[in-house]
Protein backbone atom coordinates (compact mmCIF):
# COMPACT_ATOMS: atom_id res chain seq x y z
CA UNK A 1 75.04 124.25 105.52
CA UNK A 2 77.48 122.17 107.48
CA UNK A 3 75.93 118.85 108.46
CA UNK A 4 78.94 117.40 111.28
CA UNK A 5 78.45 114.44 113.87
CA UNK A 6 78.87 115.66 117.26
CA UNK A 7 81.72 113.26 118.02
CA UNK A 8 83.95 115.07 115.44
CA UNK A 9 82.90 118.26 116.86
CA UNK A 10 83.60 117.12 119.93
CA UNK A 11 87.58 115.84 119.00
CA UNK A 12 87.95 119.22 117.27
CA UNK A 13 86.60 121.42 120.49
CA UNK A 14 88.89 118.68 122.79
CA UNK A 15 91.78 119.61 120.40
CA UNK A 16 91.39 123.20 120.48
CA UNK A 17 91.20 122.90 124.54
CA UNK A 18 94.37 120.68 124.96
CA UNK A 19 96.44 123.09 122.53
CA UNK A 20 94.74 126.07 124.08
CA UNK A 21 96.53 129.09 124.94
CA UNK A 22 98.05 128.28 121.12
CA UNK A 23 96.12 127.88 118.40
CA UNK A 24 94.72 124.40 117.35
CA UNK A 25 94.67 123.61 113.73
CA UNK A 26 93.35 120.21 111.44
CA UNK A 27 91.41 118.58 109.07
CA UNK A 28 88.25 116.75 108.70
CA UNK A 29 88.64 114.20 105.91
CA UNK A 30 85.34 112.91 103.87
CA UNK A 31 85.16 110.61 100.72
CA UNK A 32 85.67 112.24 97.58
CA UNK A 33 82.63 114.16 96.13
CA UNK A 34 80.70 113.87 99.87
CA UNK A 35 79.47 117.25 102.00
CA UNK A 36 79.84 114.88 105.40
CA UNK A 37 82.99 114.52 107.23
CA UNK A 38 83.97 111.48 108.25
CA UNK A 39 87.79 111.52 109.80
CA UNK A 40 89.28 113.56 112.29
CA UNK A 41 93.27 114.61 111.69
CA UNK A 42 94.31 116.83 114.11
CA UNK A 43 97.81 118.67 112.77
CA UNK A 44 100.52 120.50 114.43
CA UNK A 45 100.43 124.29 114.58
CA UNK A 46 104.21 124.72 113.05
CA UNK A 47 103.50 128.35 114.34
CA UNK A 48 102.85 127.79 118.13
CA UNK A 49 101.04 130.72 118.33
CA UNK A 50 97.63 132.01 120.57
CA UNK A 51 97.66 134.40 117.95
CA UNK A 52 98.34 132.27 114.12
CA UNK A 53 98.19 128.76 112.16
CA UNK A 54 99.86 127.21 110.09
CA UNK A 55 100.09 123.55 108.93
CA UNK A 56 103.72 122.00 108.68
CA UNK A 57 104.50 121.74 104.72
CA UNK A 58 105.51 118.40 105.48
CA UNK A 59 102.56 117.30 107.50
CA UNK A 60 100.49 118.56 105.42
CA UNK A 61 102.04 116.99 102.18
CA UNK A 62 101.56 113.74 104.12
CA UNK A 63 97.83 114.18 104.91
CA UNK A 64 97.25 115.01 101.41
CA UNK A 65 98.86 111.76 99.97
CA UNK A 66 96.64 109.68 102.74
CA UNK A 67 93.36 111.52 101.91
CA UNK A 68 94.28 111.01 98.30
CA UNK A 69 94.99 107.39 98.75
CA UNK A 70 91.70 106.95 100.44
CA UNK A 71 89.52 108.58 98.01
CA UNK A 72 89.09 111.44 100.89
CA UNK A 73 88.87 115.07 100.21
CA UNK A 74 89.48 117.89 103.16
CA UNK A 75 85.73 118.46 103.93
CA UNK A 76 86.83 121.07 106.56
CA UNK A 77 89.51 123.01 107.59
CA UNK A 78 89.43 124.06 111.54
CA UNK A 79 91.06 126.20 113.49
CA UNK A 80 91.14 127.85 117.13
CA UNK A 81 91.24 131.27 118.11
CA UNK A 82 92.04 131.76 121.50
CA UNK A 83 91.06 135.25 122.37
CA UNK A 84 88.30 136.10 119.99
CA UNK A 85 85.43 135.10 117.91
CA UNK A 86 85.40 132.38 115.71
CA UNK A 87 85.79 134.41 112.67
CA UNK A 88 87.71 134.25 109.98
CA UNK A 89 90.84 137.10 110.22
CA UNK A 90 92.47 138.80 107.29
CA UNK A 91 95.30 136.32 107.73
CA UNK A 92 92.91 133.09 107.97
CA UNK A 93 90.95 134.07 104.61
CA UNK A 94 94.43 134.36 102.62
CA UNK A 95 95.48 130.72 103.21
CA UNK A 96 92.01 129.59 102.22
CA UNK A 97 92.75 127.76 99.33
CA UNK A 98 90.07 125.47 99.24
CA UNK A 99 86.81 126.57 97.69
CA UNK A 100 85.05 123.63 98.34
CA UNK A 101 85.93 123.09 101.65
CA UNK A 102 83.92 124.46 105.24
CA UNK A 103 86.19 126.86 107.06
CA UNK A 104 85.12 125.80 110.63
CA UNK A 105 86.45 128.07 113.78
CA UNK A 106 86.26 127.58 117.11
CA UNK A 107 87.08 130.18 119.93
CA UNK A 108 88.42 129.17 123.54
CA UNK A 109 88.07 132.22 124.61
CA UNK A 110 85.80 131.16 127.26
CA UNK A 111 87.38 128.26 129.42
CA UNK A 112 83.57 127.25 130.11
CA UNK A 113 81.87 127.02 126.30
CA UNK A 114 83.31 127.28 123.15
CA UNK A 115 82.10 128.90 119.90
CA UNK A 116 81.89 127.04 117.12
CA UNK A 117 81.18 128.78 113.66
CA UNK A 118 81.36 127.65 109.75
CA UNK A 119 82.36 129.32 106.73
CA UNK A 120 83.04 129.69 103.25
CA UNK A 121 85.57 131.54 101.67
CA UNK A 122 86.02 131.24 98.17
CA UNK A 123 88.19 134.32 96.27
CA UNK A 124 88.61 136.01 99.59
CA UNK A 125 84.43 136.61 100.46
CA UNK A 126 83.64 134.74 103.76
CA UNK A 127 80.11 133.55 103.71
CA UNK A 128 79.16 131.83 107.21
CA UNK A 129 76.73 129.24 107.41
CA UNK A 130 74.27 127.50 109.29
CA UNK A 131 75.59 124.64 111.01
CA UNK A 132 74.18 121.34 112.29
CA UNK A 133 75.10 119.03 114.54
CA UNK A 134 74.17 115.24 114.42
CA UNK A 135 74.80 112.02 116.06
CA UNK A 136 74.87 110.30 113.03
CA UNK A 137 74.65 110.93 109.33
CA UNK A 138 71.17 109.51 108.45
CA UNK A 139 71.58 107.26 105.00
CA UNK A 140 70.80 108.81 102.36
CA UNK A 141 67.77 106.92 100.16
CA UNK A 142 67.44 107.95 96.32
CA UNK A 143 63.90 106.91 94.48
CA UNK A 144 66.75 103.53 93.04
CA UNK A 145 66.40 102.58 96.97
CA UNK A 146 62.80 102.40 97.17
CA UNK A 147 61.39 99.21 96.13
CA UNK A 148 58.54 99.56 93.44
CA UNK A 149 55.01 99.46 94.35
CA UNK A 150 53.79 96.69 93.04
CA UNK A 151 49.56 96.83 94.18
């Protein structure tokens, strides 16, 4: 399950709009060995397409070295598709290179409500999940958090 705060939904749905009748592409950054996102990096579609994505090898290089500075992993991947569902095309499922990472699509194919969907793809199966939307990630207590009872 994807667990995402609705402002980061909401930058990635804004992006998709404002780059809209091409497709929108980015990144959601989290800390290293965390489910949640936490950072929104939009990127440039080097494509300019309504139809296909793909990150600038530069760009992308660049992202990397910042998220790897900062202890951040790509928590998702996002896309748009313009003109049909958010799922994952033949194309999309060949660049997935990151198993660990949620595959998030979003479809402007309706100029009043998006669809927004999640995914895994790991060796080429797409698996969608369930995905939730939050205002805020709730802290996370373990049993070390609790303080003892001491009746």
């Amino acid at each position: 399950m994807l667990v995402i705060r609705r402002d980061l939904v909401d930058e990635v749905v804004a992006h998709a709009r404002r780059d809209h009748p091409d497709e929108a592409c980015g990144m959601l950054a989290g800390p290293e060995g965390s489910d949640r996102p936490e950072r929104f990096v939009p990127m440039e579609n080097a494509e300019r397409s309504p139809t296909f994505y793909r990150f600038d090898a530069a760009e992308q290089l660049r992202v990397h070295r910042e998220m790897e500075r900062a202890d951040e992993v790509p928590v998702v991947i996002y896309h748009s598709h313009t003109a049909t569902e958010a799922y994952p095309s033949r194309t999309d499922v060949s660049y997935a290179h990151e198993p660990d990472a949620h595959y998030v699509l979003v479809s402007t194919r309706d100029p009043e409500r998006h669809e927004l969907r999640s995914y895994r793809i790991v060796d080429g199966v797409i698996t969608e999940e369930p995905v939730e939307v939050v205002d805020s990630y709730a802290p996370q207590t373990t049993g070390a958090d609790v303080a003892p009872d001491r009746t």
